[in-house]
Protein backbone atom coordinates (compact mmCIF):
# COMPACT_ATOMS: atom_id res chain seq x y z
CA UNK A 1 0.00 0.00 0.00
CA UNK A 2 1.59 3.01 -0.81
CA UNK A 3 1.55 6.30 1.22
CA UNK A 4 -0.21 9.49 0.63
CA UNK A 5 1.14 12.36 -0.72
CA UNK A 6 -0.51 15.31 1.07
CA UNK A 7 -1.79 17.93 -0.94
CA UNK A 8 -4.04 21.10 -0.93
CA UNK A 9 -7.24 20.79 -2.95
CA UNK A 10 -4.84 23.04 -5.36
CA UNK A 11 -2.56 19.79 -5.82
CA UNK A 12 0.06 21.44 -4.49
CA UNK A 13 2.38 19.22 -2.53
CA UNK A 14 3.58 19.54 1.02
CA UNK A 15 7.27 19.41 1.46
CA UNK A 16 9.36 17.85 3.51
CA UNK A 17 12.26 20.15 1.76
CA UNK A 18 12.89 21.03 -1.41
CA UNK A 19 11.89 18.68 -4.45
CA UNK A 20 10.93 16.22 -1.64
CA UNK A 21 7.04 15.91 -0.67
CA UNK A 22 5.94 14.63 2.84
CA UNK A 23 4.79 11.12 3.24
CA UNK A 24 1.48 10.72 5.31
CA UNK A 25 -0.16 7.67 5.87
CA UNK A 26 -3.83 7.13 5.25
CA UNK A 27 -4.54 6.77 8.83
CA UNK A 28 -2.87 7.00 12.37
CA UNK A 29 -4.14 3.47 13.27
CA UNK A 30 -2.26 1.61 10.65
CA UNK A 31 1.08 3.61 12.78
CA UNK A 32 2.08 0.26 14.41
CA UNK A 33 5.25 1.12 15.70
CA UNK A 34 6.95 0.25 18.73
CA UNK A 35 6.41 1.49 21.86
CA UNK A 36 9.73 0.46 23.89
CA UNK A 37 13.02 -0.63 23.56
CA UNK A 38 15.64 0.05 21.27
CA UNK A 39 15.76 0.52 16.68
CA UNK A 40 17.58 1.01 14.65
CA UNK A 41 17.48 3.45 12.01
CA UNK A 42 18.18 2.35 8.24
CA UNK A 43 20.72 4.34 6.53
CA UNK A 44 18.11 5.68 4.43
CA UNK A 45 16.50 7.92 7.41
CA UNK A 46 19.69 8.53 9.35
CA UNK A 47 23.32 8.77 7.68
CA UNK A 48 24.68 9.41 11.12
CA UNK A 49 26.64 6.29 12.77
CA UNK A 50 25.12 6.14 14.98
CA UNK A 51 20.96 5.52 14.41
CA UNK A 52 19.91 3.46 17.65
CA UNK A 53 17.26 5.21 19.36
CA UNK A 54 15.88 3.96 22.73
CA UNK A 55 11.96 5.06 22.73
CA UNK A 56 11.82 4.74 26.72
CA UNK A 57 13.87 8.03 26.41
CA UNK A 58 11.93 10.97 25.35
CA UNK A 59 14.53 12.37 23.84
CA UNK A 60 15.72 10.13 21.54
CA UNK A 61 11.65 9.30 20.72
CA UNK A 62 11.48 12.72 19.58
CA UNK A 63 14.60 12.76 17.52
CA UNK A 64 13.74 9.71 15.86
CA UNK A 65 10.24 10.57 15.11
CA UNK A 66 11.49 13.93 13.65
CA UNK A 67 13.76 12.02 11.40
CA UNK A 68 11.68 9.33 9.94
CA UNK A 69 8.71 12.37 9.62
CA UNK A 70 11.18 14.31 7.88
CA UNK A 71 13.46 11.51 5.86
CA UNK A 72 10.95 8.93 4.99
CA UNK A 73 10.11 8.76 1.03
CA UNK A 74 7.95 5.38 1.85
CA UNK A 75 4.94 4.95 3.62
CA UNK A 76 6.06 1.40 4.76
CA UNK A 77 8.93 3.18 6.93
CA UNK A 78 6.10 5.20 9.07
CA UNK A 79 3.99 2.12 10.00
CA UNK A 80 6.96 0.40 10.78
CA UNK A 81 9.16 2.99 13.13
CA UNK A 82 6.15 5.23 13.78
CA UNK A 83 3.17 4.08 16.55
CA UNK A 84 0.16 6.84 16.21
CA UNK A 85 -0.63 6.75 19.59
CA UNK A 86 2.43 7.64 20.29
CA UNK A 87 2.96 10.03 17.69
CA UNK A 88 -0.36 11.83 19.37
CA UNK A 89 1.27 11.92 22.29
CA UNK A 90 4.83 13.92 21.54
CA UNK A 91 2.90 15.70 18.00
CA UNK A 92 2.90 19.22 19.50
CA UNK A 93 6.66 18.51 20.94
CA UNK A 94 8.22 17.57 17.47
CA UNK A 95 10.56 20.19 15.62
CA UNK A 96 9.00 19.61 12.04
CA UNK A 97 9.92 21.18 8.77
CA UNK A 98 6.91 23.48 8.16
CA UNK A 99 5.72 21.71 5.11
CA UNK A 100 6.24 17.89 7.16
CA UNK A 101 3.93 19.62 10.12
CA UNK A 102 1.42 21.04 7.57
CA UNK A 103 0.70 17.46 5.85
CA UNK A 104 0.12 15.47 8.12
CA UNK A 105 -2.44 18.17 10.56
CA UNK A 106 -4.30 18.14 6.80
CA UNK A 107 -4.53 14.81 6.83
CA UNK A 108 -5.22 13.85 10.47
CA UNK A 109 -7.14 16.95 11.69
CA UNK A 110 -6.57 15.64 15.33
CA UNK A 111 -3.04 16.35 15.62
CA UNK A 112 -3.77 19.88 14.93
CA UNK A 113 -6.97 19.62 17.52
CA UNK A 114 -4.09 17.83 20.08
CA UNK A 115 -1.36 20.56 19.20
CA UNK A 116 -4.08 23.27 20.30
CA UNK A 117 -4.91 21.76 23.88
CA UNK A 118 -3.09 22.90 27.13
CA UNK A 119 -0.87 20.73 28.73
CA UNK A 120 -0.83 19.80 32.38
């Protein structure tokens, strides 16, 4: 199944940068990511040498999620990597390229709704 290239009723992509448009999936329930423990990023999302992230630390969560968001060309990577209750969860936290943020609150209304809430 491929992913969902978000665009304005104009067809005018979202980008992730330049030349590159933001990969949405359909829905956040097909997100199946983990929740804990340690990945591995391929080479593909992160050149760095190191690309192990360990979700049960918030900050590497957030820097992974940014780079798959960001990186990702295939909509296979997201469900993967990427759990969408999680991804609810840290959505108003993430540091997004403009274009990356954009998509994906057109697509899934409810991250812009959860990005507009207080926090406790």
């Amino acid at each position: 199944m491929q992913g969902v290239l978000a665009t304005t009723p104009t067809a005018v992509a979202f980008l992730a940068r330049p030349g590159r448009p933001a990969v949405v999936t359909p829905t956040l329930a097909e997100l199946t990511g983990p929740t804990r423990g340690v990945v591995e990023l391929p080479v593909r999302l992160m050149w760095s040498s190191d690309r192990t992230f360990d979700l049960g630390d918030p900050d590497d969560l957030l820097w992974m999620y940014e780079n798959v968001l960001r990186e990702t060309t295939r909509a296979d990577d997201l469900r993967e990597l990427v759990n969408g209750h999680l991804l609810r969860q840290v959505w108003c936290l993430l540091n997004l390229p403009r274009g990356v943020r954009e998509a994906w609150e057109h697509r899934h209304g409810v991250l812009r709704d959860d990005r507009a809430l207080p926090t406790a």
